[in-house]
C-alpha atoms as a PDB file:
ATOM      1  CA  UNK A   1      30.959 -10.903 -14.260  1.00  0.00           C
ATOM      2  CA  UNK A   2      27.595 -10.118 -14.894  1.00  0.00           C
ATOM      3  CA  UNK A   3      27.081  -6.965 -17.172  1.00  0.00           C
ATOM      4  CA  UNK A   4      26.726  -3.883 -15.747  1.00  0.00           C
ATOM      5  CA  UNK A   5      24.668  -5.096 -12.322  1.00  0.00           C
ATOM      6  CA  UNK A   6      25.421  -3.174  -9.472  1.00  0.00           C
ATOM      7  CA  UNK A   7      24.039  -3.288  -6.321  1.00  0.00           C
ATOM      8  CA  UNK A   8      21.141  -1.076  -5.280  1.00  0.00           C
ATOM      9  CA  UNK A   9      22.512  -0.582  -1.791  1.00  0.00           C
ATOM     10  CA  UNK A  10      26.531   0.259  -2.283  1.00  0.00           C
ATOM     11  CA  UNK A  11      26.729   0.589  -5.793  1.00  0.00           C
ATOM     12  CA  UNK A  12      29.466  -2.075  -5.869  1.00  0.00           C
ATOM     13  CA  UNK A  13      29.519  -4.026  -9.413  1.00  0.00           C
ATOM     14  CA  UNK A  14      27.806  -8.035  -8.584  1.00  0.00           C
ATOM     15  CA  UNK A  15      30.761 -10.531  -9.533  1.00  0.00           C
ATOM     16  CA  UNK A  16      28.749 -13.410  -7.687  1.00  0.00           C
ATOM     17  CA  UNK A  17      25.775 -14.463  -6.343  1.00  0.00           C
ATOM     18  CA  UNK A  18      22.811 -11.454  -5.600  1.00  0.00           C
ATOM     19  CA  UNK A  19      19.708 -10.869  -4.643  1.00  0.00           C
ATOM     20  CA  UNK A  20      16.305  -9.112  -6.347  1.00  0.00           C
ATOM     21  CA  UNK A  21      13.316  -7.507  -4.499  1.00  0.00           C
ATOM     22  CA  UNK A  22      10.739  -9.735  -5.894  1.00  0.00           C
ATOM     23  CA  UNK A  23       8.540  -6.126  -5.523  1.00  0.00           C
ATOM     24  CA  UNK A  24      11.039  -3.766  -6.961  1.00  0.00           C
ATOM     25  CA  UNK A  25      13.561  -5.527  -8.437  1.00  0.00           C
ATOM     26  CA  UNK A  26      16.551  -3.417  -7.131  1.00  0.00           C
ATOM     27  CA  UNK A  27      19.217  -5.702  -6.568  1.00  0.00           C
ATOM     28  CA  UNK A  28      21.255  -6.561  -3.308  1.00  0.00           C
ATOM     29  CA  UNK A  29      25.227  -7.754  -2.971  1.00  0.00           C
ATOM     30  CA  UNK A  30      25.490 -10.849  -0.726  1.00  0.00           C
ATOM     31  CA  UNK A  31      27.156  -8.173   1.896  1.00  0.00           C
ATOM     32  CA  UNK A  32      24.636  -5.810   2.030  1.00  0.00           C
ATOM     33  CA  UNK A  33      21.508  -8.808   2.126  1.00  0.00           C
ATOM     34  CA  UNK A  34      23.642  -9.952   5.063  1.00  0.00           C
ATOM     35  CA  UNK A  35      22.705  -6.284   6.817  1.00  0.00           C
ATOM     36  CA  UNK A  36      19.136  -6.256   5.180  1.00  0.00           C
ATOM     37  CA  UNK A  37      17.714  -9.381   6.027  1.00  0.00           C
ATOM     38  CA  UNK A  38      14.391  -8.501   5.418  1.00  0.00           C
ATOM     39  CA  UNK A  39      16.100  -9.258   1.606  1.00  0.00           C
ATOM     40  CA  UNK A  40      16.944 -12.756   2.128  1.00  0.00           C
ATOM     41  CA  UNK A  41      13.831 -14.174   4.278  1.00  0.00           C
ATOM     42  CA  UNK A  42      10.887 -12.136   2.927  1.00  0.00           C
ATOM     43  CA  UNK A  43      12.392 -11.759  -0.748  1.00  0.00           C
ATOM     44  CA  UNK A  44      11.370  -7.943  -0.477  1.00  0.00           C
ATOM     45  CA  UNK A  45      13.646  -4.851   0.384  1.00  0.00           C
ATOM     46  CA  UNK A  46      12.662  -3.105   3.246  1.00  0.00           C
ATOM     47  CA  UNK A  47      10.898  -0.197   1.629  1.00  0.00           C
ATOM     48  CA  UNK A  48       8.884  -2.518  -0.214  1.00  0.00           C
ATOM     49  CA  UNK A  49       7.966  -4.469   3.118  1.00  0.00           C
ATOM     50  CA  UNK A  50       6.994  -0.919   4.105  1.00  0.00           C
ATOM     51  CA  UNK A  51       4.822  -0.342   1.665  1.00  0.00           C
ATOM     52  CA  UNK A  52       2.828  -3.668   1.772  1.00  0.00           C
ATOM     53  CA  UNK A  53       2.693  -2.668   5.795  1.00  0.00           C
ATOM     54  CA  UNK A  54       0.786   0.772   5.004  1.00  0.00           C
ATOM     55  CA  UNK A  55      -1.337  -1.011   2.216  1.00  0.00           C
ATOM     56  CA  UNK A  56      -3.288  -2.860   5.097  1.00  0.00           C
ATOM     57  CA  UNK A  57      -3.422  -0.300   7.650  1.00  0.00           C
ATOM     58  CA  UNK A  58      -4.223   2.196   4.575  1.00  0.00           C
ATOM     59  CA  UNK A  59      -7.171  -0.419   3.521  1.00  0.00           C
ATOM     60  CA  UNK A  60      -8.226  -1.199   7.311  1.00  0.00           C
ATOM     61  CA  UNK A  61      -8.940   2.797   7.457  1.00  0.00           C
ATOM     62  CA  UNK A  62     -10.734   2.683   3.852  1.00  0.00           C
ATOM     63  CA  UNK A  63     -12.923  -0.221   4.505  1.00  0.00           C
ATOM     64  CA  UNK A  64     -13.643   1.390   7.457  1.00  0.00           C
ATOM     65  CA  UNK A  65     -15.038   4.680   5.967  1.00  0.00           C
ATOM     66  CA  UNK A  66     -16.577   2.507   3.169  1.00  0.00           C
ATOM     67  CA  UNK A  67     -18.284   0.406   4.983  1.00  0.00           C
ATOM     68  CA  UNK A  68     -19.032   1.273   8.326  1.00  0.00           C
ATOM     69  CA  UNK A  69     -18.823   4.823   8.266  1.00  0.00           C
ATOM     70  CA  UNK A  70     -21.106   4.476   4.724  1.00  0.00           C
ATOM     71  CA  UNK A  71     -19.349   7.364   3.041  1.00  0.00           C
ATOM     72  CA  UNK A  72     -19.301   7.725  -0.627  1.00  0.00           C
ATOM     73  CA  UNK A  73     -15.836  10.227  -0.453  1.00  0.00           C
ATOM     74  CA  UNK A  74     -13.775  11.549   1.812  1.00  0.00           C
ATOM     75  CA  UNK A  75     -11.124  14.494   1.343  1.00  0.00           C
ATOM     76  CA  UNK A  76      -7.567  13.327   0.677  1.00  0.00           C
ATOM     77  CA  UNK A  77      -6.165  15.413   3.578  1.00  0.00           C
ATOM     78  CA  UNK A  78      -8.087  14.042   6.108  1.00  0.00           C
ATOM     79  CA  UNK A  79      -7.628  10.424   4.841  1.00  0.00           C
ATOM     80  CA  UNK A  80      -3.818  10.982   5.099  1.00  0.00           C
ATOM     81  CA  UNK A  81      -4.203  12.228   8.732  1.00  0.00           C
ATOM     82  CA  UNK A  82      -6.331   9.206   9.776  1.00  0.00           C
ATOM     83  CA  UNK A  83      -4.041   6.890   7.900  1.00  0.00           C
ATOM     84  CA  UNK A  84      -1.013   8.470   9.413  1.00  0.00           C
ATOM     85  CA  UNK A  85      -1.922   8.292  12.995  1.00  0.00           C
ATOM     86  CA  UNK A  86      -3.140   4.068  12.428  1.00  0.00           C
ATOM     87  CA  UNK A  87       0.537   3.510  11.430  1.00  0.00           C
ATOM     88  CA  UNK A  88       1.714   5.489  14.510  1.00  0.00           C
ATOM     89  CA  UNK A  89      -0.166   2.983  16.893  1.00  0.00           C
ATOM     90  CA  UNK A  90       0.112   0.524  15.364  1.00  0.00           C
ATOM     91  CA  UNK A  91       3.534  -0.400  14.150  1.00  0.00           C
ATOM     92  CA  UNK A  92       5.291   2.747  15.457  1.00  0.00           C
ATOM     93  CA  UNK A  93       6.423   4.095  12.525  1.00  0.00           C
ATOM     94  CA  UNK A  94       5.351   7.206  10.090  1.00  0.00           C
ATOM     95  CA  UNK A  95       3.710   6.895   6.933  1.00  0.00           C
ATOM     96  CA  UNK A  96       5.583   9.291   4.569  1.00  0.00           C
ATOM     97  CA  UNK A  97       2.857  10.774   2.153  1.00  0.00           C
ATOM     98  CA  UNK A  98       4.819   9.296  -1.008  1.00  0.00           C
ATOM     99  CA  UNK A  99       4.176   5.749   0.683  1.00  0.00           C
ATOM    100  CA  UNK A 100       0.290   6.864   1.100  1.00  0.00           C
ATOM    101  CA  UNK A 101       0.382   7.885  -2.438  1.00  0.00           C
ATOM    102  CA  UNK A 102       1.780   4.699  -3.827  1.00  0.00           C
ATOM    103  CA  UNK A 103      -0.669   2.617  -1.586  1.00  0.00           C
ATOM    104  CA  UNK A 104      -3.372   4.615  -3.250  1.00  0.00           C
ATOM    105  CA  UNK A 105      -2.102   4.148  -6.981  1.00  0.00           C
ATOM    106  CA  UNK A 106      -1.990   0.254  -6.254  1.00  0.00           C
ATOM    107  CA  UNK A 107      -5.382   0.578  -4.896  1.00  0.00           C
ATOM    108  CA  UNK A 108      -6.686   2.210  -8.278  1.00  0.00           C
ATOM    109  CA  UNK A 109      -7.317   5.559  -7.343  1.00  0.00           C
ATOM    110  CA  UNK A 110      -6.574   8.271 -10.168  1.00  0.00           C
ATOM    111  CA  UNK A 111      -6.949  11.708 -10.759  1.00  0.00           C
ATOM    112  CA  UNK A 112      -9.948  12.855 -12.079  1.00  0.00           C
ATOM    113  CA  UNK A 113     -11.577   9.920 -11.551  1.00  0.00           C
ATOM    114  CA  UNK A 114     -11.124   9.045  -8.247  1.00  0.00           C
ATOM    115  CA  UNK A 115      -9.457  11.941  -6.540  1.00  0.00           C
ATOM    116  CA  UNK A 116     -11.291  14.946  -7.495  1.00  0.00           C
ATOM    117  CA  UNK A 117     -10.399  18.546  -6.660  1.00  0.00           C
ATOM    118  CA  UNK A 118     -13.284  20.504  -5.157  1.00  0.00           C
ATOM    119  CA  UNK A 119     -12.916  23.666  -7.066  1.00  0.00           C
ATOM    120  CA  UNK A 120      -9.951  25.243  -9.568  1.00  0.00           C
ATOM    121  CA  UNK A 121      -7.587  25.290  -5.790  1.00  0.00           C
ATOM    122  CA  UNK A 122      -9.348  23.167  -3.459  1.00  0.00           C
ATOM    123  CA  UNK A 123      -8.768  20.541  -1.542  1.00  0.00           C
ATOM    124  CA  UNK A 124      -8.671  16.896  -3.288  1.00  0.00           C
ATOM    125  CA  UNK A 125     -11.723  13.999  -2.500  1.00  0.00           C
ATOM    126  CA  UNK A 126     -11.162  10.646  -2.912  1.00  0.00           C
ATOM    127  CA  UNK A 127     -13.880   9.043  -4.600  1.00  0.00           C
ATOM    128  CA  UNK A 128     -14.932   5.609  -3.213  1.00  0.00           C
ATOM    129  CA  UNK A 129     -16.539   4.153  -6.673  1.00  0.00           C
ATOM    130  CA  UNK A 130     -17.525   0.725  -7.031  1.00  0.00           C
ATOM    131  CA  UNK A 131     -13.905  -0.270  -8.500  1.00  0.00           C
ATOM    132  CA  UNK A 132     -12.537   0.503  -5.212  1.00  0.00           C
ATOM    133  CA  UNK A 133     -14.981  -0.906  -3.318  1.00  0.00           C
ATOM    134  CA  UNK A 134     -14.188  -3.679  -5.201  1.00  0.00           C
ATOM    135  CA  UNK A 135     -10.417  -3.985  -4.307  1.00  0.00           C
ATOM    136  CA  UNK A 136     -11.192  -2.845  -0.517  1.00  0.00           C
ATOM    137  CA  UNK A 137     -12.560  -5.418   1.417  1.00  0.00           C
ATOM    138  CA  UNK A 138     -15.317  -5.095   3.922  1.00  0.00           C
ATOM    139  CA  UNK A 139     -13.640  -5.227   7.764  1.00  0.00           C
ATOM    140  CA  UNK A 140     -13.952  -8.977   9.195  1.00  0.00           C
ATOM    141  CA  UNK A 141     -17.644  -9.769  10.468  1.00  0.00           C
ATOM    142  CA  UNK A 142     -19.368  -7.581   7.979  1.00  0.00           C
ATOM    143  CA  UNK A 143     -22.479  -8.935   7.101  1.00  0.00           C
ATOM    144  CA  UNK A 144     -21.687  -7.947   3.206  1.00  0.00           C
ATOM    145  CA  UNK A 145     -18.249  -9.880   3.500  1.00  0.00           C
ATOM    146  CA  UNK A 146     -20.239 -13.175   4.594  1.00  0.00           C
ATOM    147  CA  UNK A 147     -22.703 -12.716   1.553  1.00  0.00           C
ATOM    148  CA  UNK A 148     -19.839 -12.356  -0.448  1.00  0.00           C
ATOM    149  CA  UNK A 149     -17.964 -15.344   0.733  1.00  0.00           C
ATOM    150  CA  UNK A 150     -21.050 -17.193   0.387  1.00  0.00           C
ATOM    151  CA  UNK A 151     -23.109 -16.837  -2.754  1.00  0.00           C
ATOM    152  CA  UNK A 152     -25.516 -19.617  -2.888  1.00  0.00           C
ATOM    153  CA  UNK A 153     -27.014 -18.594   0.542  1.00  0.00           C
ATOM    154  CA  UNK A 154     -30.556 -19.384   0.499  1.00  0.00           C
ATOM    155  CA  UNK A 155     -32.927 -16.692   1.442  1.00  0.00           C
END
């Protein structure tokens, strides 16, 4: 018996063989991987697979008001909205705002230095500083994306 190692799913002690979200690390019993099998062929439990799923679409609509739309900031309300309706279309699911939130914590943004409230009440603005520039890449095509890819470009 393993000590103490329960399964995330059932709560079931783990006598034998188990699996670990490579993301999370909460821990699956070989009956309840058999019923997640996002477990056994991506390595990831499905809320994790959900999160890396609204990290793109929450970068695609980023990079887009980075770099085509040229803005510097952007409030956090209307970022959610924008974000939310992407994952509508485009895998038909919602984005929950604690999944947006995580996104934007793995992306770097912080309060205070990159999510700033407009007054003592106000709303909250996401600050697009060079740092997350930096982690959000420009959309495919881009002519900053092909200097970037290619650095010894003569001029």
């Amino acid at each position: 018996m393993r000590d103490g190692l329960k399964c995330g799913v059932c709560g079931r002690e783990i006598h034998e063989s188990y699996y670990r979200c490579g993301e999370c690390g909460k821990v699956y019993c070989l009956s309840c991987a058999e019923r997640n099998p996002t477990i056994k062929s991506l390595g990831v439990c499905p809320d994790c697979e959900e999160t890396y799923e609204a990290e793109i679409i929450v970068k695609q609509v980023l990079a887009k008001m980075i770099y085509e739309e040229k803005l510097e900031g952007a409030p956090l309300s209307t970022v959610l909205k924008v974000c939310k309706k992407a994952a509508k279309d485009e895998w038909g699911q919602e984005l929950s705002p604690q999944k947006f939130g995580r996104v934007l914590r793995d992306l770097g943004f912080r309060e205070k230095k990159t999510i700033k409230r407009i007054g003592r009440r106000g709303a909250r603005l996401l600050v697009f500083s060079s740092f997350i520039k930096h982690k959000i890449p420009p959309p495919e095509g881009e002519p900053e994306k092909q200097e970037q890819l290619n650095p010894f470009k003569s001029g």
